[in-house]
Structures are given as C-alpha cells and as structure tokens.
C-alpha atoms as a PDB file:
ATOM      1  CA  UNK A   1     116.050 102.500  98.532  1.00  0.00           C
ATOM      2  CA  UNK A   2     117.120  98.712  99.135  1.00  0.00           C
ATOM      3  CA  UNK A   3     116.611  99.747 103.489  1.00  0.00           C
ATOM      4  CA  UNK A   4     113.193 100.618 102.265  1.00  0.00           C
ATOM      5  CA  UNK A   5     112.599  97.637 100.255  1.00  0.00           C
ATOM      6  CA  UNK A   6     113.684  95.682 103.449  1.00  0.00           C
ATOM      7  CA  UNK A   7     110.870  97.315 105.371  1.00  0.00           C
ATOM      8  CA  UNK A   8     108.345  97.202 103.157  1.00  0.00           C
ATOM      9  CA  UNK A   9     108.947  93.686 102.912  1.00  0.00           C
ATOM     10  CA  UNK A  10     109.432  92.795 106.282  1.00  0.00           C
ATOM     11  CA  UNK A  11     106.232  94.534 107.546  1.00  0.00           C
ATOM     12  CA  UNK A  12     104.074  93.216 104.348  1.00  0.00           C
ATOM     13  CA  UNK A  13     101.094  90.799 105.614  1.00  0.00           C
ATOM     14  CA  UNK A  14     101.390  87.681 103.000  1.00  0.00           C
ATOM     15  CA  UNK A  15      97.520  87.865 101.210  1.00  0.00           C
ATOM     16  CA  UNK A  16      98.386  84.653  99.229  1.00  0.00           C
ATOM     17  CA  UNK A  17     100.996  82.264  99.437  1.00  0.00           C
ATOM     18  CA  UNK A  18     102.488  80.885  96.074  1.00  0.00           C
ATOM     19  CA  UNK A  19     100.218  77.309  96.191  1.00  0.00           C
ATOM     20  CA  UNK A  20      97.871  79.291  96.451  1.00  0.00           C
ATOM     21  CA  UNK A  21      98.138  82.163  93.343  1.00  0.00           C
ATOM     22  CA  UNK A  22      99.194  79.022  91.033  1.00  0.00           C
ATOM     23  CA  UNK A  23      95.906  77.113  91.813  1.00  0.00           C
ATOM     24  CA  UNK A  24      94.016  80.478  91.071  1.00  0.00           C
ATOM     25  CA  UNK A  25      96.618  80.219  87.592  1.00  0.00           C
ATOM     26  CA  UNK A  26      95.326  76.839  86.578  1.00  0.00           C
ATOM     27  CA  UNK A  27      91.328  77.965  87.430  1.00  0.00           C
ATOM     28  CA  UNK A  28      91.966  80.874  85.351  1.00  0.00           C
ATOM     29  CA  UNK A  29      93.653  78.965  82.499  1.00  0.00           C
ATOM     30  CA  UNK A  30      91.213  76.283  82.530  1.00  0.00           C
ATOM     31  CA  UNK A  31      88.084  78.351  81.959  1.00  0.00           C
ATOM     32  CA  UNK A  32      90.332  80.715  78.789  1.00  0.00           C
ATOM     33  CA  UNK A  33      90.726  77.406  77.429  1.00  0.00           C
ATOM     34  CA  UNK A  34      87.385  76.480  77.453  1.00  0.00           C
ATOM     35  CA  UNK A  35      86.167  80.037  76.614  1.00  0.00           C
ATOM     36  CA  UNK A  36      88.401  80.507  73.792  1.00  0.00           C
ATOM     37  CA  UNK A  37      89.578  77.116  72.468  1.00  0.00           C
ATOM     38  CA  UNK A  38      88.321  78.272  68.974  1.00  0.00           C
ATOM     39  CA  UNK A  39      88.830  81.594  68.991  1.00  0.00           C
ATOM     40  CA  UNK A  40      92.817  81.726  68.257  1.00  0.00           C
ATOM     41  CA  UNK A  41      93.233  84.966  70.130  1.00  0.00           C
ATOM     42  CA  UNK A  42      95.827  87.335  70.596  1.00  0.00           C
ATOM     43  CA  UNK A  43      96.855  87.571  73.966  1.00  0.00           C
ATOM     44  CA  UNK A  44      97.873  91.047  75.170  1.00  0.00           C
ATOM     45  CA  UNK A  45     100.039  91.546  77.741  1.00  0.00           C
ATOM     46  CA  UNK A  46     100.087  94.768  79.888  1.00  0.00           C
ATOM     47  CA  UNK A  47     103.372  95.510  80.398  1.00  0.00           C
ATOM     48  CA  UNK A  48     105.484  95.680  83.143  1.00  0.00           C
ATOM     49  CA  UNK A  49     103.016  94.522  85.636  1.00  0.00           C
ATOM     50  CA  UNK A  50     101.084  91.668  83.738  1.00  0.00           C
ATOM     51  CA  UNK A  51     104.140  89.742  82.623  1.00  0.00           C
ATOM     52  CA  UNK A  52     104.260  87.435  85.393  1.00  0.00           C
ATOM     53  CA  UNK A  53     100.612  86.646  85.301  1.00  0.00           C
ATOM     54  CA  UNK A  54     101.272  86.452  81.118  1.00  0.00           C
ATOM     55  CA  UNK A  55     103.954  84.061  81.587  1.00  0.00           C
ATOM     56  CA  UNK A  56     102.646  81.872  83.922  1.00  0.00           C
ATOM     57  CA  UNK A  57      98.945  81.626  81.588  1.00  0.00           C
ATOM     58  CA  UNK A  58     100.566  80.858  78.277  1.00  0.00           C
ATOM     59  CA  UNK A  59     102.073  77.956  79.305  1.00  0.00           C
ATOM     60  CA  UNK A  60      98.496  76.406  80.778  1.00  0.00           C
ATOM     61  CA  UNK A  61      96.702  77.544  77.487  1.00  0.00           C
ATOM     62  CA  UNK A  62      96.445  75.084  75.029  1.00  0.00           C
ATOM     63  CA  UNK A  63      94.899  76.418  71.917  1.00  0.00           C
ATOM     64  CA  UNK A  64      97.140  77.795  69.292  1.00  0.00           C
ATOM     65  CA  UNK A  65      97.586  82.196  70.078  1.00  0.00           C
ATOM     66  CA  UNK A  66      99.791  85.011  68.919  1.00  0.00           C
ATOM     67  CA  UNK A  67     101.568  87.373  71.911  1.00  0.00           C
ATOM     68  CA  UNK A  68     101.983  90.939  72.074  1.00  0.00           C
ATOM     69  CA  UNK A  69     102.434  93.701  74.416  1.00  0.00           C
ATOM     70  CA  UNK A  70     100.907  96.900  75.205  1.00  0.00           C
ATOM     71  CA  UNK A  71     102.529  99.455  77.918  1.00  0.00           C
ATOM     72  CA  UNK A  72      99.734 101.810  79.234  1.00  0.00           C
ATOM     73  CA  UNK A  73     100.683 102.734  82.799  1.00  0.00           C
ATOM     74  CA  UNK A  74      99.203 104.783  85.418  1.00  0.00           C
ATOM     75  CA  UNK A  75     101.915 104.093  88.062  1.00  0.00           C
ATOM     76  CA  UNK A  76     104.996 104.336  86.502  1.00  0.00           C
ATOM     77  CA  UNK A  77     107.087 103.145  89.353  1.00  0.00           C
ATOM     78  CA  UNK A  78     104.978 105.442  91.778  1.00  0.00           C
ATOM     79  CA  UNK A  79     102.555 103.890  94.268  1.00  0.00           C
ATOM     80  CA  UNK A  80      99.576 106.384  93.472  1.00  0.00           C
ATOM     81  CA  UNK A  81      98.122 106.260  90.343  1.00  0.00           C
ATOM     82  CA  UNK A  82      97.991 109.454  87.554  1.00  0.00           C
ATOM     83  CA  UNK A  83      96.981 110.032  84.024  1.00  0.00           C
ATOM     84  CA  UNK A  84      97.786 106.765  81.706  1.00  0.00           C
ATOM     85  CA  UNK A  85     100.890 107.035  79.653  1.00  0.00           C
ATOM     86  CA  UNK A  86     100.928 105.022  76.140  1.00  0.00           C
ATOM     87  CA  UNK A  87     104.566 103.555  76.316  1.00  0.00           C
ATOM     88  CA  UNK A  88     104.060 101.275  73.283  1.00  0.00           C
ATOM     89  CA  UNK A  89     101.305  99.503  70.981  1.00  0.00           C
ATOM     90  CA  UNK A  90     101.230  96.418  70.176  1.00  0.00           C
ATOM     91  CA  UNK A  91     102.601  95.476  66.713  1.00  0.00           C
ATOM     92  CA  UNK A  92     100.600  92.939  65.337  1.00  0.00           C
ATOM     93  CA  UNK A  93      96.926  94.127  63.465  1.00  0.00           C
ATOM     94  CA  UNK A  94      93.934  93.791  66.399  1.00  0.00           C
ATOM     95  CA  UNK A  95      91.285  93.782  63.545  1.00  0.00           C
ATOM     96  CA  UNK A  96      89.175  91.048  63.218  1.00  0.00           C
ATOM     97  CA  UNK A  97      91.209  89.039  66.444  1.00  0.00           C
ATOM     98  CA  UNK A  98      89.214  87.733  69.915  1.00  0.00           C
ATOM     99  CA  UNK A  99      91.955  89.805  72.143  1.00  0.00           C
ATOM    100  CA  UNK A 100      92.978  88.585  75.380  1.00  0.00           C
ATOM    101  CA  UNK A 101      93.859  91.404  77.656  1.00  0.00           C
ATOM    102  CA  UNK A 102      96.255  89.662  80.519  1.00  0.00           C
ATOM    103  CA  UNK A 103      96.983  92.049  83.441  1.00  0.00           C
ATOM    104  CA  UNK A 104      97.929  91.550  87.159  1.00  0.00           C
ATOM    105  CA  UNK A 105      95.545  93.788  89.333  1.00  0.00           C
ATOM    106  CA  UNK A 106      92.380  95.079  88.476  1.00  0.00           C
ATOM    107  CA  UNK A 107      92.199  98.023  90.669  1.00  0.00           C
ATOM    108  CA  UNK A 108      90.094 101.198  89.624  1.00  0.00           C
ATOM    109  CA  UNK A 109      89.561  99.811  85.997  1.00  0.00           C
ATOM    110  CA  UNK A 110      90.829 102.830  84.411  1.00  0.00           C
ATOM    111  CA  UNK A 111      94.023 101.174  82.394  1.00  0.00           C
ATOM    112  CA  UNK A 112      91.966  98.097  81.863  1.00  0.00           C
ATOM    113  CA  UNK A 113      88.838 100.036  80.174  1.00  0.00           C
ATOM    114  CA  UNK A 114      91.137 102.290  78.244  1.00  0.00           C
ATOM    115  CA  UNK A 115      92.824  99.464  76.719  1.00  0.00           C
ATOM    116  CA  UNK A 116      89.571  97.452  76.253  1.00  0.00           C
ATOM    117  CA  UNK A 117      88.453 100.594  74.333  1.00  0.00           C
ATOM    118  CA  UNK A 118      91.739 101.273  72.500  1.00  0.00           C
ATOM    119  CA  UNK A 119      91.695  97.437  71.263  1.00  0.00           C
ATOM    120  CA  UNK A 120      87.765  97.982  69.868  1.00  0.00           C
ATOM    121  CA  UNK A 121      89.223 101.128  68.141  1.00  0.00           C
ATOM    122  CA  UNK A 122      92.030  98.810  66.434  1.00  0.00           C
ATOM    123  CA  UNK A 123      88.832  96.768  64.987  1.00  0.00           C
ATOM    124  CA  UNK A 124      88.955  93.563  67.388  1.00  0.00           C
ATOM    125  CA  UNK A 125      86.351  91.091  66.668  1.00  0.00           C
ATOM    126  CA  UNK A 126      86.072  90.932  70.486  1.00  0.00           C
ATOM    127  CA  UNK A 127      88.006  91.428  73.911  1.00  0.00           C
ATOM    128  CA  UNK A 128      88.447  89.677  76.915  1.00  0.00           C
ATOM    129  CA  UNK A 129      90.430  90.051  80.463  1.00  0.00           C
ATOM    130  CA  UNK A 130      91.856  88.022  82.821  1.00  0.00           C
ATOM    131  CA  UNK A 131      93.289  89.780  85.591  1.00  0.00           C
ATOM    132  CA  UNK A 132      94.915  87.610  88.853  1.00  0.00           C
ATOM    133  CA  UNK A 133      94.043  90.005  91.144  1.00  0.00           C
ATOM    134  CA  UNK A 134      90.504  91.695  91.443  1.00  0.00           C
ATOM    135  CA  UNK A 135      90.536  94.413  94.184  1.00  0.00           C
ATOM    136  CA  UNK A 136      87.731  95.269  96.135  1.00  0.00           C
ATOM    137  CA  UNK A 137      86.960  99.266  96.226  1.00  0.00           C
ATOM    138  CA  UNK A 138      83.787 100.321  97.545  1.00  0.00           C
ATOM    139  CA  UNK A 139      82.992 102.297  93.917  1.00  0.00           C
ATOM    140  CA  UNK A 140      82.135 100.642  91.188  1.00  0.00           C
ATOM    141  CA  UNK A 141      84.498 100.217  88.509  1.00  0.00           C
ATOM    142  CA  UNK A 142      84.394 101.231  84.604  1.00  0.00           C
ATOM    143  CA  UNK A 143      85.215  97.322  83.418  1.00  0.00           C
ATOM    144  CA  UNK A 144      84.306  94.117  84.827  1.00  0.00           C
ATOM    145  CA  UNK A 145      87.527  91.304  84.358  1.00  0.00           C
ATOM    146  CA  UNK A 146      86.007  88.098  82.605  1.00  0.00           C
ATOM    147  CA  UNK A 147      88.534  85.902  83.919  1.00  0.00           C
ATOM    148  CA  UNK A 148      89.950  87.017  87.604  1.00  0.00           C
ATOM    149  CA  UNK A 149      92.110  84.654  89.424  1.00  0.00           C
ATOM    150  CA  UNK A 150      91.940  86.421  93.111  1.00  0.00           C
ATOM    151  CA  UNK A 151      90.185  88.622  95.468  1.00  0.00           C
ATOM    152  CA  UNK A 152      92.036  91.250  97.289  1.00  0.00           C
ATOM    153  CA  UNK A 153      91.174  93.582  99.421  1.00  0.00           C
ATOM    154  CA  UNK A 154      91.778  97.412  98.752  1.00  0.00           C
ATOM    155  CA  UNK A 155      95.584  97.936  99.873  1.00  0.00           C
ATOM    156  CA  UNK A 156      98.747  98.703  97.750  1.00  0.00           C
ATOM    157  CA  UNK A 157      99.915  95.203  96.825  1.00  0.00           C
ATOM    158  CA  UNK A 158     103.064  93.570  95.632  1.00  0.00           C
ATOM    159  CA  UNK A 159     104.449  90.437  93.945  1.00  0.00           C
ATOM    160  CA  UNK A 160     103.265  88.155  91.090  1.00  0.00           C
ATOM    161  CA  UNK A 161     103.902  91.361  88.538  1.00  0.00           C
ATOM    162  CA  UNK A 162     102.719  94.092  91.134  1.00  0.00           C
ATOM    163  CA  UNK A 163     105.572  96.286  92.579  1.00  0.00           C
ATOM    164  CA  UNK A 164     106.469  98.570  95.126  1.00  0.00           C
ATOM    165  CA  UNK A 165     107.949 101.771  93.469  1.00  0.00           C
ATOM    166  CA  UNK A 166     109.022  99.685  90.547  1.00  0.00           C
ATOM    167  CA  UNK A 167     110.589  97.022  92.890  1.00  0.00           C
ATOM    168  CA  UNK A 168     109.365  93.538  94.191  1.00  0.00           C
ATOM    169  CA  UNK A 169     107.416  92.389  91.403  1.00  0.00           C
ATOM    170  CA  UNK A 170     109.771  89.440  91.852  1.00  0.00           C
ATOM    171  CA  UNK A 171     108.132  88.575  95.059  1.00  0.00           C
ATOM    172  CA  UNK A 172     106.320  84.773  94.782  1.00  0.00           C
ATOM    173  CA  UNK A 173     103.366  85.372  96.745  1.00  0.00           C
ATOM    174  CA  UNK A 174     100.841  88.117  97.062  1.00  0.00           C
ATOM    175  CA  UNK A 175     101.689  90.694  99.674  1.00  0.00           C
ATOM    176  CA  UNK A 176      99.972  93.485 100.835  1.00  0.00           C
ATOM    177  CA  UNK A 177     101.970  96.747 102.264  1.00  0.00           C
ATOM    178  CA  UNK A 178     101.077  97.982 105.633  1.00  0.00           C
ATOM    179  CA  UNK A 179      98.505 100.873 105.756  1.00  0.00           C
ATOM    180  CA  UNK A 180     100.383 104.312 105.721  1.00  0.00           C
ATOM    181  CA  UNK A 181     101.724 105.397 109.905  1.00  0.00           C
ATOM    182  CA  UNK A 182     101.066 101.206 110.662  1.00  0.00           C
END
C-alpha cells in the first residue's frame, strides 16, 4: 500500500496550494460569522473527512457554538462511492438548534442531503453547510452548500480531510489524482 501511496502522490497535480485553501478558510469563516453570529449553532462535523475543514473553521468562528459529530459515509476508505452507512449520531438534541453541517467535498450531494434531511427529522430550527470543496459534475446535485470555500473540478481528490483509500487526508494542499491509465 505505502508504494501506492508514493505514486499516487507523486503523480497528483497540486489543485490548491495551502495559502491558498486557508484564504478560502478565512472567506468561509467570515461570512458563518456574519450569517450566524446570533444563531448559537451546533456545528456538525462529518466525520472522517470533514475534520480538517471542522478544525480549521472553529477556530475563525467567533460566536459562542456547541460541536458534534455525525459519521455517514459513502466511501468508506474506497475511492467509488456506495450506499451511505450511519456510523454514529450525534449526541447532543438537534431540536430547535440552527445546525451547521461542516464537510470537506461536496461531490454528488447524496451524504450532504441525507444528513440535511436526517438533521430536519431530529427537529432543527434550521440547517446550513459549508463545504471547502464544491466539485463541478455536469448533473445537478440534490443540495446546494451555503458556504463553499473552493471550486474543483470533477476528479478523485485528496488532502485537507479528503483521502485516497483512507490515506492522505494528511496532505496540506488540495491534490487531485491522475485520471485512471494517465
């Protein structure tokens, strides 16, 4: 595994630099905070990929929140997507809160609108998402992000939270793997 980690890496093309994802960070903090200043939300994080992107926004917030985590994965260390898997819930009550959904990529839309729908079920007040990554797919998607930090283009991506086959997520830039035979 660690020879292909090595390759993937060394062929990756480098979509974003780090300057560059933590000045998309402090857009995408500054308009939650003026969004949400009043709303004491719960931010949500979508576990394992939207820690990084989690991490990185709580400390640029600057209204007073409550943290969880929800694990709803459709990759589970695979790099094509399947049916979602509920890993955990989050423990504290949704109803009544302004929820903050924080993930990494919003690809198809499919984890992101099923836990959009799963926090309205809970009896949030409202919901929001901030995603750093918004990929472009040529169909439309199920959920629009309201906060997105970057555009990407449709590839398999790593760093910043993402991973290759459950690896990489460590990586500090935004990468994109080489098209399959490339």
């Amino acid at each position: 595994m660690l020879e292909e980690l090595e390759r993937i890496k060394a062929n990756a093309e480098l979509l974003y630099d780090r300057t560059a994802v933590e000045a998309a960070l402090d857009t995408m903090a500054a308009d939650i905070n003026r969004q949400l200043a009043a709303a004491n939300p719960l931010v949500l994080c979508v576990v394992n990929g939207g820690i990084v992107v989690a991490g990185k926004l709580l400390t640029r917030l600057n209204m007073p929140l409550n943290l969880d985590s929800i694990n709803a994965s459709r990759y589970q260390n695979a790099t094509n997507g399947g049916t979602i898997a509920w890993l955990a819930t989050p423990v504290t009550p949704l109803s009544g809160r302004t929820v903050l959904i924080v993930d990494d990529v919003l690809d198809a839309g499919i984890t992101l609108a099923a836990v959009h729908d799963y926090c309205l079920a809970q009896g949030a007040a409202a919901v929001y998402s901030a995603v750093l990554l918004d990929k472009a797919l040529p169909a439309p998607k199920p959920i629009a992000a309201d906060f997105v930090g970057l555009r990407v283009p449709d590839r398999y991506l790593f760093g910043y939270g993402m991973d290759y086959k459950g690896y990489l997520r460590n990586a500090a830039g935004i990468y994109a793997c080489q098209p399959t035979g490339a």
